[in-house]
PDB file of N, CA and C in Angstrom:
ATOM      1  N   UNK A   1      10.463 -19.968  -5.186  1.00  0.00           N
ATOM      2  CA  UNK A   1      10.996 -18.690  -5.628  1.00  0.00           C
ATOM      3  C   UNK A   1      10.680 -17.648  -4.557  1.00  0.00           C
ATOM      4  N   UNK A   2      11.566 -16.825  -4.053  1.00  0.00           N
ATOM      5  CA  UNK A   2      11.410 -15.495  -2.922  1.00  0.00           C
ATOM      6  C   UNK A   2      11.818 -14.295  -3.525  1.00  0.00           C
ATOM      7  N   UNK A   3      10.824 -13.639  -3.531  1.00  0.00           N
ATOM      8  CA  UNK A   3      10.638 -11.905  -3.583  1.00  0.00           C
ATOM      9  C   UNK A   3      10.649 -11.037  -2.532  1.00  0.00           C
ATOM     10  N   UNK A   4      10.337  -9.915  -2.858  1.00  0.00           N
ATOM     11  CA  UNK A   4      10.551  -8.791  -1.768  1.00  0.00           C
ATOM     12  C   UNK A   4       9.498  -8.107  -1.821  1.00  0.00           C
ATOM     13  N   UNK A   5       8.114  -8.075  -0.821  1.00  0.00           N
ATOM     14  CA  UNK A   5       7.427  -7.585  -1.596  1.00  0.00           C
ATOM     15  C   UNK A   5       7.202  -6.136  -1.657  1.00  0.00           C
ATOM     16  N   UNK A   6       8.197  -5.892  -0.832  1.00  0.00           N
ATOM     17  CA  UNK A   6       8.678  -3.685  -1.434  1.00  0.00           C
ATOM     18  C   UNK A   6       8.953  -3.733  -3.190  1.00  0.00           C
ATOM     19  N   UNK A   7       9.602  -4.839  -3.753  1.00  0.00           N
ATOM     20  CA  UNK A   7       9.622  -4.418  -5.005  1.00  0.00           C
ATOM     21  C   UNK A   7       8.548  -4.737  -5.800  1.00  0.00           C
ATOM     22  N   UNK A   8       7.294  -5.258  -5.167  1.00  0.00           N
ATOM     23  CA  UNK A   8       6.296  -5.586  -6.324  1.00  0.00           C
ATOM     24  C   UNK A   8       5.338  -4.562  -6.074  1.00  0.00           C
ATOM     25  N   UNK A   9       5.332  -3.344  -5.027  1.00  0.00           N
ATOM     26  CA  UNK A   9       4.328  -2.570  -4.611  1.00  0.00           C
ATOM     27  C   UNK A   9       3.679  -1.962  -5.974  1.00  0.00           C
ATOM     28  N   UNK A  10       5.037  -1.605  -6.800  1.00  0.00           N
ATOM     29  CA  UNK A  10       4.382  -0.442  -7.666  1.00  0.00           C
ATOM     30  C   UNK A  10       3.453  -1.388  -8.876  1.00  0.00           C
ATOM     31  N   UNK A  11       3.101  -2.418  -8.805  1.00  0.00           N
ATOM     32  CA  UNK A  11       2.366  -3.188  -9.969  1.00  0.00           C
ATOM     33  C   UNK A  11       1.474  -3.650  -8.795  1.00  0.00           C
ATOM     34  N   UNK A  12       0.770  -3.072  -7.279  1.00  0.00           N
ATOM     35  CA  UNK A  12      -0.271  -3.162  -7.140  1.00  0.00           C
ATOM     36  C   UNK A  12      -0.914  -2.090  -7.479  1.00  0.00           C
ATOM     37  N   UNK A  13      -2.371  -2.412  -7.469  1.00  0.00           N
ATOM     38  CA  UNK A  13      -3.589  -1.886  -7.811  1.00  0.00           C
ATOM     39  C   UNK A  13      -3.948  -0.733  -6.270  1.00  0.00           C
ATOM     40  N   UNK A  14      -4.296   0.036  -6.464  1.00  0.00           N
ATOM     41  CA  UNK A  14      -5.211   1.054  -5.064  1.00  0.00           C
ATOM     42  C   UNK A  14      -5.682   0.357  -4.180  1.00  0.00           C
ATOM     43  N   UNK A  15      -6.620  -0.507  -4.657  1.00  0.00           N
ATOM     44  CA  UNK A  15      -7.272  -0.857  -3.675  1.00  0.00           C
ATOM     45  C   UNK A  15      -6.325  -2.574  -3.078  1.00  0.00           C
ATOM     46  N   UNK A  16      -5.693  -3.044  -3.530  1.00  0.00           N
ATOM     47  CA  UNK A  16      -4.322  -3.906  -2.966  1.00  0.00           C
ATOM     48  C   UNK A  16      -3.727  -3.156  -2.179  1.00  0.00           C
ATOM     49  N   UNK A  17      -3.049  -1.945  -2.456  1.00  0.00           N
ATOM     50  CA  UNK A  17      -2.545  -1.240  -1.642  1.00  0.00           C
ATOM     51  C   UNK A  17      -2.918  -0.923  -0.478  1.00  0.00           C
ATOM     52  N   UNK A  18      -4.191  -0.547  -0.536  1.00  0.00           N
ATOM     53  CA  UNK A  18      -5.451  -0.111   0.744  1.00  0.00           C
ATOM     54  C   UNK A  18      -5.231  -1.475   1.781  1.00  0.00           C
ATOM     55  N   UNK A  19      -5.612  -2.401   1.140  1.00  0.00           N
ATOM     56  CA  UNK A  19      -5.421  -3.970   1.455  1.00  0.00           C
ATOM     57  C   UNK A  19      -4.404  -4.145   2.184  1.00  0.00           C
ATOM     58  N   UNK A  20      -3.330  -4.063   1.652  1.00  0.00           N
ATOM     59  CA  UNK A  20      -1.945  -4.309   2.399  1.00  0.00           C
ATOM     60  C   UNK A  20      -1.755  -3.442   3.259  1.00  0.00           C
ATOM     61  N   UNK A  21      -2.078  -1.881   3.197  1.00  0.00           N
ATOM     62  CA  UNK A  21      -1.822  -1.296   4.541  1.00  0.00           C
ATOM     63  C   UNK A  21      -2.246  -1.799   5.477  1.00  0.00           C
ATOM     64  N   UNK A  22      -4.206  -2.203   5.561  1.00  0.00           N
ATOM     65  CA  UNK A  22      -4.683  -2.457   6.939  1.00  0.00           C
ATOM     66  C   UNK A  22      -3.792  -4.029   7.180  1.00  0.00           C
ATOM     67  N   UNK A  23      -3.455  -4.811   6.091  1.00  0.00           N
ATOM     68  CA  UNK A  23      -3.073  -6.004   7.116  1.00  0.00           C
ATOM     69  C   UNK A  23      -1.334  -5.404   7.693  1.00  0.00           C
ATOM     70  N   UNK A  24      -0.789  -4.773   7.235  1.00  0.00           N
ATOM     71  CA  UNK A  24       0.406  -3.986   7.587  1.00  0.00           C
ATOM     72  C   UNK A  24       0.127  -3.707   9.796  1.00  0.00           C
ATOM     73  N   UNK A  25      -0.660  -2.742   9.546  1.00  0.00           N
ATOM     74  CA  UNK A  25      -1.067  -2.109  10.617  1.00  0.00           C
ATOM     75  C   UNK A  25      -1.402  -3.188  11.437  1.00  0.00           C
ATOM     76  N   UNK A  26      -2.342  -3.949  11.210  1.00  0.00           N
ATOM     77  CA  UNK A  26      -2.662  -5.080  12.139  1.00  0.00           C
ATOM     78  C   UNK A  26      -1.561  -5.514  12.612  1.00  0.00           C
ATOM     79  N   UNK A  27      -0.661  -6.100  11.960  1.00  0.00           N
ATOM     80  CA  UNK A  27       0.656  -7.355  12.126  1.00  0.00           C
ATOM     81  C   UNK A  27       1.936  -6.150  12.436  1.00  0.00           C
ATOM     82  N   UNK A  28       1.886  -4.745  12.346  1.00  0.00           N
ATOM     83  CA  UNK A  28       3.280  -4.294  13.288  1.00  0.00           C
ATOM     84  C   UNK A  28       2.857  -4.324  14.579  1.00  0.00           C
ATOM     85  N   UNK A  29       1.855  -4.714  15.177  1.00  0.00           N
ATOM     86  CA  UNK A  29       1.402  -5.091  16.463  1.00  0.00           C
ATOM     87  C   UNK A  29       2.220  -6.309  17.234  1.00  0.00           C
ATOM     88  N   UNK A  30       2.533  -7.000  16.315  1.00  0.00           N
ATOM     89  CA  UNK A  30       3.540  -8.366  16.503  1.00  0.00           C
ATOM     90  C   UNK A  30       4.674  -8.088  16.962  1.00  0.00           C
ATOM     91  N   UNK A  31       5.101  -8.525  18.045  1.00  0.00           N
ATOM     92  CA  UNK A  31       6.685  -8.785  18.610  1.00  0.00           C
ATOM     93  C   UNK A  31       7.825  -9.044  18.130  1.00  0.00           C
ATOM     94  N   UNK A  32       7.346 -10.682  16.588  1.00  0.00           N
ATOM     95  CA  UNK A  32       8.464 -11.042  16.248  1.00  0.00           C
ATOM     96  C   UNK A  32       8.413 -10.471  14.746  1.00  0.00           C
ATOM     97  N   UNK A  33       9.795 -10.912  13.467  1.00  0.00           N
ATOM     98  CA  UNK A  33      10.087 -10.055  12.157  1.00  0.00           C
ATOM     99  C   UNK A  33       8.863 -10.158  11.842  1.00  0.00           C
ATOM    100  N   UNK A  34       7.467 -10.480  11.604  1.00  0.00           N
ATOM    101  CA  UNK A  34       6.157 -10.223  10.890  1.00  0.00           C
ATOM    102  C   UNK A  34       6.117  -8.265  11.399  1.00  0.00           C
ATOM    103  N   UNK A  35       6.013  -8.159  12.657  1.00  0.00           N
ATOM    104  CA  UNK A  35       5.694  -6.834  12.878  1.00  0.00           C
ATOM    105  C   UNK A  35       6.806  -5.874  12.421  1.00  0.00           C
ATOM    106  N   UNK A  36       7.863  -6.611  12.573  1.00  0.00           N
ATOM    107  CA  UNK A  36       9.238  -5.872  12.222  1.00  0.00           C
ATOM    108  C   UNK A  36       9.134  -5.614  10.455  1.00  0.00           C
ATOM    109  N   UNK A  37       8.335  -6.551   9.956  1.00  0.00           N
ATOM    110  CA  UNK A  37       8.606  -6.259   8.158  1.00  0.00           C
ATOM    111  C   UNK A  37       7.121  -5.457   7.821  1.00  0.00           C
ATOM    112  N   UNK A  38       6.359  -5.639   8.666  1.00  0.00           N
ATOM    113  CA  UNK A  38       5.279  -4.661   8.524  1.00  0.00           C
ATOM    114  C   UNK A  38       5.525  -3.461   9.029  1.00  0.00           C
ATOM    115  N   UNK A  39       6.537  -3.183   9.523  1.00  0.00           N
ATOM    116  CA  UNK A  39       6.290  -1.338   9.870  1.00  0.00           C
ATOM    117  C   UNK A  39       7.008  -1.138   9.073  1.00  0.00           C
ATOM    118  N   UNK A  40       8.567  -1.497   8.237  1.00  0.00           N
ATOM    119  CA  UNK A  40       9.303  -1.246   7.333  1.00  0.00           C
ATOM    120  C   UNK A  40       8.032  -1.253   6.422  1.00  0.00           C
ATOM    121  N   UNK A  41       7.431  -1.821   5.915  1.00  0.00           N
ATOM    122  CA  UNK A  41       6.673  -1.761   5.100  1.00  0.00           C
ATOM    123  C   UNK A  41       5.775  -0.571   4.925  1.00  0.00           C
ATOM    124  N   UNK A  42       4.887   0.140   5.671  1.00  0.00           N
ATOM    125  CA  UNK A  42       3.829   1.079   5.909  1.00  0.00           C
ATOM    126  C   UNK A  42       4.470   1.968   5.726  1.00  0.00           C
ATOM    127  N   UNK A  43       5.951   2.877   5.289  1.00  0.00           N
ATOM    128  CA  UNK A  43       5.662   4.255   4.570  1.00  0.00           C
ATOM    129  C   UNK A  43       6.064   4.118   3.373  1.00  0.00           C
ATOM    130  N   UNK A  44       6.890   3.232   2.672  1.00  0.00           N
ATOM    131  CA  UNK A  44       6.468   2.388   1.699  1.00  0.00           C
ATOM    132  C   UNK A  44       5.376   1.652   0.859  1.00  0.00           C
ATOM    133  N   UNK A  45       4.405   1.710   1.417  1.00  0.00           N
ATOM    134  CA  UNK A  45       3.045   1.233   1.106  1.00  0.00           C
ATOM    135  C   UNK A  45       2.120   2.953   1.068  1.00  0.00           C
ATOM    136  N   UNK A  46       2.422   3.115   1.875  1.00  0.00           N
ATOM    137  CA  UNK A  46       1.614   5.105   2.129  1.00  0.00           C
ATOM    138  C   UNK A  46       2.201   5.460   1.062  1.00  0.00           C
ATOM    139  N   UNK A  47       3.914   5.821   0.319  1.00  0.00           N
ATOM    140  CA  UNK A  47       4.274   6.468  -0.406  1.00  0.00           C
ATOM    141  C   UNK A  47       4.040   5.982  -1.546  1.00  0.00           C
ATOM    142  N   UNK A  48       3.131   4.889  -1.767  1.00  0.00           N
ATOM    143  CA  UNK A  48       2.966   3.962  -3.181  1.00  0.00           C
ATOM    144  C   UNK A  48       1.528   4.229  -3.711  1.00  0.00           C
ATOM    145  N   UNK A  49       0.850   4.590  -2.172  1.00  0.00           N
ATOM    146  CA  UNK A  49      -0.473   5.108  -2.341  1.00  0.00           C
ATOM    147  C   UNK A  49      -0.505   6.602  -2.729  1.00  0.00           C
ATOM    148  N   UNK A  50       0.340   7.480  -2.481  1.00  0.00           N
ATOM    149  CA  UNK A  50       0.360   8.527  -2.714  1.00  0.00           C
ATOM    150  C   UNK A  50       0.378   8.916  -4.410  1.00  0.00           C
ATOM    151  N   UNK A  51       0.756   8.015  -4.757  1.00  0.00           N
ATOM    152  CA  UNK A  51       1.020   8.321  -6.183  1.00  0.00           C
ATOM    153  C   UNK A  51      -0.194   7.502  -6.734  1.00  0.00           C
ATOM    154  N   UNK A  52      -1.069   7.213  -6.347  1.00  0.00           N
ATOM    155  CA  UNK A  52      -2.434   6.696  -7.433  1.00  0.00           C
ATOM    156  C   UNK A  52      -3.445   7.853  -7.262  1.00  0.00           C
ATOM    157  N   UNK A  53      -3.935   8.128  -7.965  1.00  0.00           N
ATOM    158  CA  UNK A  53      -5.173   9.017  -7.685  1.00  0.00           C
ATOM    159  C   UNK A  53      -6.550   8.398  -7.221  1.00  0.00           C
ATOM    160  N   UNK A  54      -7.216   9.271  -6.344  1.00  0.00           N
ATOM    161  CA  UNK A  54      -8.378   8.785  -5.447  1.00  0.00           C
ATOM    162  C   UNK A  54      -9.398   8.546  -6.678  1.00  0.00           C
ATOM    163  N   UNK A  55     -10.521   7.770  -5.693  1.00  0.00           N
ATOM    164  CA  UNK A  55     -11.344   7.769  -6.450  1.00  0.00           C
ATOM    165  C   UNK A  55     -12.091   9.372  -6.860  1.00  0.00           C
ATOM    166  N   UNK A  56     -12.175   9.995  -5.973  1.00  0.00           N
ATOM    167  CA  UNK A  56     -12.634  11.336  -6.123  1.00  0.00           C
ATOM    168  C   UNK A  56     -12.110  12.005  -6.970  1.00  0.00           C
ATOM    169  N   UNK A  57     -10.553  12.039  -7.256  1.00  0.00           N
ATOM    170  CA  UNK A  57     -10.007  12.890  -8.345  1.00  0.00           C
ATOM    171  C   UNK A  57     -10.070  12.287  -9.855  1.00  0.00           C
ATOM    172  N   UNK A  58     -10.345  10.915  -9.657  1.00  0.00           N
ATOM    173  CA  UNK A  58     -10.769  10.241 -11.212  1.00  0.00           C
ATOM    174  C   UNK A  58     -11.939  11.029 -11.355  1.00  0.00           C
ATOM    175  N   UNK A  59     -12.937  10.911 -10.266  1.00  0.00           N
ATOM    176  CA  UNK A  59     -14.592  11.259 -10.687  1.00  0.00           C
ATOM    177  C   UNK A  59     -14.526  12.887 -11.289  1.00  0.00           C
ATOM    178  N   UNK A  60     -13.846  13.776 -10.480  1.00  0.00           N
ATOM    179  CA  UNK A  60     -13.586  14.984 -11.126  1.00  0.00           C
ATOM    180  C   UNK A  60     -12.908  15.000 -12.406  1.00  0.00           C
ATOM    181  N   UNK A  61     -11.728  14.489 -12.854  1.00  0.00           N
ATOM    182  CA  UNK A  61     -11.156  14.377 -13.908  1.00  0.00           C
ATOM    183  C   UNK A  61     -12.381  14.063 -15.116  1.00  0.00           C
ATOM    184  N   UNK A  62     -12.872  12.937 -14.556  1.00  0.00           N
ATOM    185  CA  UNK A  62     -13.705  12.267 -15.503  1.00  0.00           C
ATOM    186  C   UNK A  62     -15.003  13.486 -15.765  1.00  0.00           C
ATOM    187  N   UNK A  63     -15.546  14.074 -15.132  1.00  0.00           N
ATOM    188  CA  UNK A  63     -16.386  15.663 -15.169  1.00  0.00           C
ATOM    189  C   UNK A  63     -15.972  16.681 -16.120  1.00  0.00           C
ATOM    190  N   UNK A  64     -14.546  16.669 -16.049  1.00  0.00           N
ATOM    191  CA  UNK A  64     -13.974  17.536 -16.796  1.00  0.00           C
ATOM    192  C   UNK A  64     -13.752  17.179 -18.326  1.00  0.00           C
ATOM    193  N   UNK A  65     -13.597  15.825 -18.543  1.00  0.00           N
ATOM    194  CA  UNK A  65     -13.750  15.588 -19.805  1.00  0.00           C
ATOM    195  C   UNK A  65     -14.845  15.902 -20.780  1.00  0.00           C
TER     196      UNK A  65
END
């Protein structure tokens, strides 16, 4: 079975995400489609991270309760 894995981003976790950027970054270093599907990938992966909240803004949230 083959997926895409731009469409499974949003059912990772933060720290998957974190995960997949650095191996992202590593492998658009590559010449052949690995580097080519890793840079498509990285503002896609940044804009997936953007929408989870840090750990810092849980810890505040969680203060405020």
């Amino acid at each position: 079975m083959s997926f895409v894995l731009s469409d499974r981003l949003p059912m990772f976790d933060r720290q998957q995400l974190l995960n997949l950027r650095s191996n992202a970054r590593r492998l658009q270093a590559d010449a052949g489609p690995r580097g080519e599907e890793a840079k498509a990938l990285l503002p896609l992966i940044e804009a997936e991270l953007s929408k989870r909240p840090t750990t810092a803004s849980l810890a505040r949230s969680r203060r405020k309760a």
